[in-house]
Protein backbone atom coordinates (compact mmCIF):
# COMPACT_ATOMS: atom_id res chain seq x y z
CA UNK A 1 -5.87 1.96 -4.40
CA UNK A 2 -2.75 0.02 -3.74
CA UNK A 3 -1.00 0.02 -0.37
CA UNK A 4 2.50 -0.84 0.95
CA UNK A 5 4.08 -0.55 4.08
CA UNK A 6 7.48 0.38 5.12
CA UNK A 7 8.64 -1.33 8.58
CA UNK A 8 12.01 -1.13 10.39
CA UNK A 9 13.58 0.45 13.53
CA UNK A 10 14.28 4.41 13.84
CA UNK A 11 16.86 5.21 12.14
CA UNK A 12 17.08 2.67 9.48
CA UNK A 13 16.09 5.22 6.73
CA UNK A 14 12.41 4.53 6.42
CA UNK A 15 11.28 8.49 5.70
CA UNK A 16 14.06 8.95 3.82
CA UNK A 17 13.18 6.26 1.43
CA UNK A 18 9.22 7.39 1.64
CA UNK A 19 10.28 10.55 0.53
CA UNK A 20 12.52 9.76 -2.02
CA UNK A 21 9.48 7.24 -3.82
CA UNK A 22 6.65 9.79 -3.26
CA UNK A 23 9.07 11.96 -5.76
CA UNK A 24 9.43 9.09 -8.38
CA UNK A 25 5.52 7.65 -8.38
CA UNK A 26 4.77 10.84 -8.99
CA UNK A 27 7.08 11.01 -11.69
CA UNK A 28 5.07 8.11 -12.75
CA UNK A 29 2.05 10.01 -12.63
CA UNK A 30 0.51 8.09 -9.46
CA UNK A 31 -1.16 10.16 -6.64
CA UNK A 32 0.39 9.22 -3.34
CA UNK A 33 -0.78 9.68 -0.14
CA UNK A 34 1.13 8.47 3.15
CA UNK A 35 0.17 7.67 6.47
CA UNK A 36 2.45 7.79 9.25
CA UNK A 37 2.61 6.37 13.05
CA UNK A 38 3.48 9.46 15.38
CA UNK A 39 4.17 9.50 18.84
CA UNK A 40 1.33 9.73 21.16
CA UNK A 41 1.94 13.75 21.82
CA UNK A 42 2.58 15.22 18.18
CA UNK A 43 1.13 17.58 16.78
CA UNK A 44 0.23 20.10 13.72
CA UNK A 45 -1.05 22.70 15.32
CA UNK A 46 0.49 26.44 17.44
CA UNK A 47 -0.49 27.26 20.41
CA UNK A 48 -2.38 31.33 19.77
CA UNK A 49 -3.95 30.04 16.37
CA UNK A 50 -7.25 29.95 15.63
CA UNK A 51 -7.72 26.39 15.11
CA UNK A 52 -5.49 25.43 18.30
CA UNK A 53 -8.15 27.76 20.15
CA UNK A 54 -11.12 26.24 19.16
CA UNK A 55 -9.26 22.80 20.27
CA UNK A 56 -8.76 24.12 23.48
CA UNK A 57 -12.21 25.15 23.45
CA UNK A 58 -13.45 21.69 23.23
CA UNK A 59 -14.25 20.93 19.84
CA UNK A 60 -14.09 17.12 19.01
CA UNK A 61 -13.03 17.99 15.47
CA UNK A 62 -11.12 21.36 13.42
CA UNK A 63 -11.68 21.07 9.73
CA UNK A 64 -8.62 24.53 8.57
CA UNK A 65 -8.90 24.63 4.77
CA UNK A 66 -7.81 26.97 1.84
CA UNK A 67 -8.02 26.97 -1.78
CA UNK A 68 -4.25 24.83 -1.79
CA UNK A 69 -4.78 22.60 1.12
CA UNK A 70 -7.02 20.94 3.93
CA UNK A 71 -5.90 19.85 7.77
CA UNK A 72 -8.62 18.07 9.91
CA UNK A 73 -7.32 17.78 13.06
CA UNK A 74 -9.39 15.14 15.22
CA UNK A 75 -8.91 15.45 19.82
CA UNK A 76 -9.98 11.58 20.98
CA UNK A 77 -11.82 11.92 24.24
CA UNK A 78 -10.75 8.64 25.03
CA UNK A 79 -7.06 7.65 24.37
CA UNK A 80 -7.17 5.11 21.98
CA UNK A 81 -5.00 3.81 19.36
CA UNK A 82 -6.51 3.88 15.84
CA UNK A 83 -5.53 0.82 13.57
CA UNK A 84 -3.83 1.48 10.33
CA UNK A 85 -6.97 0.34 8.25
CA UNK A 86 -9.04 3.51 10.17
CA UNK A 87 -6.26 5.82 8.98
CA UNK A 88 -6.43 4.60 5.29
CA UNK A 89 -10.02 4.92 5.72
CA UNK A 90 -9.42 8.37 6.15
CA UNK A 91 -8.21 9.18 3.12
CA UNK A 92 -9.08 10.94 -0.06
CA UNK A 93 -9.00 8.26 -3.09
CA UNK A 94 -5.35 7.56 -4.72
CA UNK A 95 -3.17 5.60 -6.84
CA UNK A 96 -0.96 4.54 -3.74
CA UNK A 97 -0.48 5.00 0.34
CA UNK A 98 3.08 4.48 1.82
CA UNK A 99 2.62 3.27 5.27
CA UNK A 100 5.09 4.44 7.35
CA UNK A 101 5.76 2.57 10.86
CA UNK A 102 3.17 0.30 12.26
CA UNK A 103 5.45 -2.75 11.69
CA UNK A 104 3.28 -5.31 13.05
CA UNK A 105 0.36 -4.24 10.69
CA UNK A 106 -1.11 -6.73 8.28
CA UNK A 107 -0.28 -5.12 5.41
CA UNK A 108 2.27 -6.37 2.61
CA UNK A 109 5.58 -4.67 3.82
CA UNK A 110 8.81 -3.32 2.82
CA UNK A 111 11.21 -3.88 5.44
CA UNK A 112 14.09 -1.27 5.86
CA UNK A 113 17.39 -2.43 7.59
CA UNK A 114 20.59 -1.21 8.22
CA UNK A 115 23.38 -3.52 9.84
CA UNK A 116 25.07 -0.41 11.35
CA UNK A 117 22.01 -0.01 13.27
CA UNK A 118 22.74 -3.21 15.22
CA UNK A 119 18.77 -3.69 15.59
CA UNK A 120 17.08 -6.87 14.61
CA UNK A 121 15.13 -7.65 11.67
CA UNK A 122 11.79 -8.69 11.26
CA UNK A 123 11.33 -10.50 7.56
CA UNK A 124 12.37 -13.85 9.16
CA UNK A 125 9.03 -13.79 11.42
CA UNK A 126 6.81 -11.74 9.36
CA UNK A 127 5.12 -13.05 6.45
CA UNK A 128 3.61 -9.65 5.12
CA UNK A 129 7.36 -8.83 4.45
CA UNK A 130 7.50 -8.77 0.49
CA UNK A 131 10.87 -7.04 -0.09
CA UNK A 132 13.79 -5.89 2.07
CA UNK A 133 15.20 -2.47 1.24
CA UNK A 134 18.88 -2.14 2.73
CA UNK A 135 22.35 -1.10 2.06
CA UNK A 136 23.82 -4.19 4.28
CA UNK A 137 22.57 -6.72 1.97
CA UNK A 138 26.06 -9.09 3.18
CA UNK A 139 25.19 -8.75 6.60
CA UNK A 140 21.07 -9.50 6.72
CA UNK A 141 20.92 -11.67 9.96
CA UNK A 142 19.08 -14.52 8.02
CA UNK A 143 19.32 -16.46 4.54
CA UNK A 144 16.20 -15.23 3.05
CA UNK A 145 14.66 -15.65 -0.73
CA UNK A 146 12.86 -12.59 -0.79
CA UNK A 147 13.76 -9.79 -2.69
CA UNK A 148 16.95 -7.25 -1.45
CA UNK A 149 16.79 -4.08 -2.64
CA UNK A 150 19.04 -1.57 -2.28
CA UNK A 151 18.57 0.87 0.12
CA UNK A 152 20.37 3.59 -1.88
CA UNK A 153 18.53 2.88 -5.31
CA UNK A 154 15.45 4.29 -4.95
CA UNK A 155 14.73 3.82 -8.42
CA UNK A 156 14.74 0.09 -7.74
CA UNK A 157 12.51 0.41 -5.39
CA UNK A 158 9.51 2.02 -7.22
CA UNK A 159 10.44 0.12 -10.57
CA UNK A 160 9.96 -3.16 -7.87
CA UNK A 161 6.63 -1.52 -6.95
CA UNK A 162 5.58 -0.62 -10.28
CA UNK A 163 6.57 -3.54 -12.21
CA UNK A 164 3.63 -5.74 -10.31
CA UNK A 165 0.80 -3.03 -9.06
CA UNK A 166 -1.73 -5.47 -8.65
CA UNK A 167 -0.07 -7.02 -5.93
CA UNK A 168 -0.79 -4.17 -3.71
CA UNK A 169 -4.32 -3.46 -4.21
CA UNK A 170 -6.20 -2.53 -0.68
CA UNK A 171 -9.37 -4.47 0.48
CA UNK A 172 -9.75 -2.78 3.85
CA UNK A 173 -11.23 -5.77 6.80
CA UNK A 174 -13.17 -2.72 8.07
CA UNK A 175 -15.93 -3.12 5.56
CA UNK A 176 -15.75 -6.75 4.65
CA UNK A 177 -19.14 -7.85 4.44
CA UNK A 178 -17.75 -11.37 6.77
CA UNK A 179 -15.94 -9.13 8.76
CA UNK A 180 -15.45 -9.98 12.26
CA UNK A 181 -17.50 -8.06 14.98
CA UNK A 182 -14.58 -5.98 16.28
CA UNK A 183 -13.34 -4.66 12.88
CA UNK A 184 -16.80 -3.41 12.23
CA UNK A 185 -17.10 -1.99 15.30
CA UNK A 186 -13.26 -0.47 14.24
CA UNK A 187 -14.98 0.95 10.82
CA UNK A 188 -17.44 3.46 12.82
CA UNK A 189 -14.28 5.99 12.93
CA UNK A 190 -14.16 5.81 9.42
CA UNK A 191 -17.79 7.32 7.62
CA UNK A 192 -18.97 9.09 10.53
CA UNK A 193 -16.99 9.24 13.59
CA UNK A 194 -17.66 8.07 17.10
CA UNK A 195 -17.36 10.40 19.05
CA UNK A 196 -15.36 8.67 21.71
CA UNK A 197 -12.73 8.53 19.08
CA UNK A 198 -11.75 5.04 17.52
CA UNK A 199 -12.78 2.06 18.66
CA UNK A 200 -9.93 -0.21 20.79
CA UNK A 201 -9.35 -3.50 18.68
CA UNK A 202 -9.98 -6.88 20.35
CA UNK A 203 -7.73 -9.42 21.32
C-alpha cells in the first residue's frame, strides 16, 4: 500500500486535486482509498435514521451496510484526536491512500499552494514535502529544488506519482516491532478498539 499526503491551507485546491487523481489512478487500474481531516463536529449521519438512533441510543459503534457499500460510524467517549496512522489502519487493503489535511503528519507530502491565497507555505520547513503542486510556480515564497507541479495538470501529477511507486510504500509506526511505547499504545484503536476511543499521542 503506498501513501501520500496532500498539505496546504483551505482553499488552495487540495480536494479538488484529490478528486481529480482518484479519477486518473483509477484509470490506471489502482484502488484508492482517501482519508480526510474533518472538523471536530461533522458528520455522515440524519437525524430520524436508524443508525443516527441507535447512536443516540448509546452505541459505541454503527456498522450500516448493503450489498454496494459499508459506513462504520465510530462515537469516542472521550474526545480525542486520532493520528493519521490509526485512520490508515482503518482501512480495507489498496493500491494507494490520498491523505487529505493533517499537514504536520509524517508522511511524504504533496504540498498545494496558491499565491492568490496570500497564506504561507510549508515545503521550506517540512522535510516530508516531496513535490509542490501549484499554479503560482513564479511566486513560491522560497527558492526550492523540489519538484513544481502544476496545479492545473493533474495528469502530471499522477504520472509524478506513478513514475516512482515505491517511494510511497506505507510502514505504519503503529506496529513496528521497536516501536515506541506511545505508538503502541496508539495501535489499540486499530485491531480491536478501545473503547475510550483512540489513544492521545505523547509529547
Amino acid at each position: 500500500m503506498k501513501v501520500i499526503g496532500f498539505c496546504g491551507y483551505s482553499g488552495s485546491g487540495k480536494t479538488t486535486l484529490v478528486e481529480q487523481l482518484i479519477a486518473r489512478l483509477r484509470l490506471a487500474g489502482q484502488r484508492v482509498s482517501v482519508v480526510k481531516h474533518a472538523h471536530h463536529d461533522f458528520d455522515i449521519d440524519h437525524p430520524g435514521k436508524d443508525s443516527w438512533r441507535h447512536r443516540e441510543a448509546g452505541a459505541f459503534e454503527v456498522v450500516v451496510a448493503s450489498d454496494r457499500r459499508l459506513a462504520k460510524i465510530r462515537e469516542y467517549e472521550l474526545q480525542a484526536e486520532p493520528t493519521v496512522h490509526q485512520l490508515i489502519a482503518e482501512l480495507y487493503d489498496c493500491d494507494w491512500v490520498l491523505v487529505e489535511g493533517f499537514k504536520h503528519a509524517d508522511l511524504l507530502k504533496i504540498e498545494v499552494w496558491r499565491a492568490a491565497n496570500g497564506k504561507p507555505a510549508q515545503y521550506a520547513n517540512d522535510p516530508y514535502v516531496v513535490a509542490i503542486s501549484t499554479d503560482s510556480a513564479n511566486q513560491l515564497p522560497e527558492p526550492t529544488g523540489l519538484p513544481v507541479l502544476d496545479l492545473n495538470d493533474p495528469d502530471a501529477v499522477a504520472c509524478f506519482l506513478l513514475g516512482n511507486p515505491a517511494r510511497y510504500e506505507y510502514r505504519s509506526p503503529l506496529f513496528e516491532s521497536d516501536a515506541a511505547p506511545a505508538a503502541a499504545d496508539a495501535g489499540r484503536g486499530a485491531g480491536s478498539p478501545d473503547p475510550r476511543g483512540p489513544a492521545v499521542p505523547r509529547g
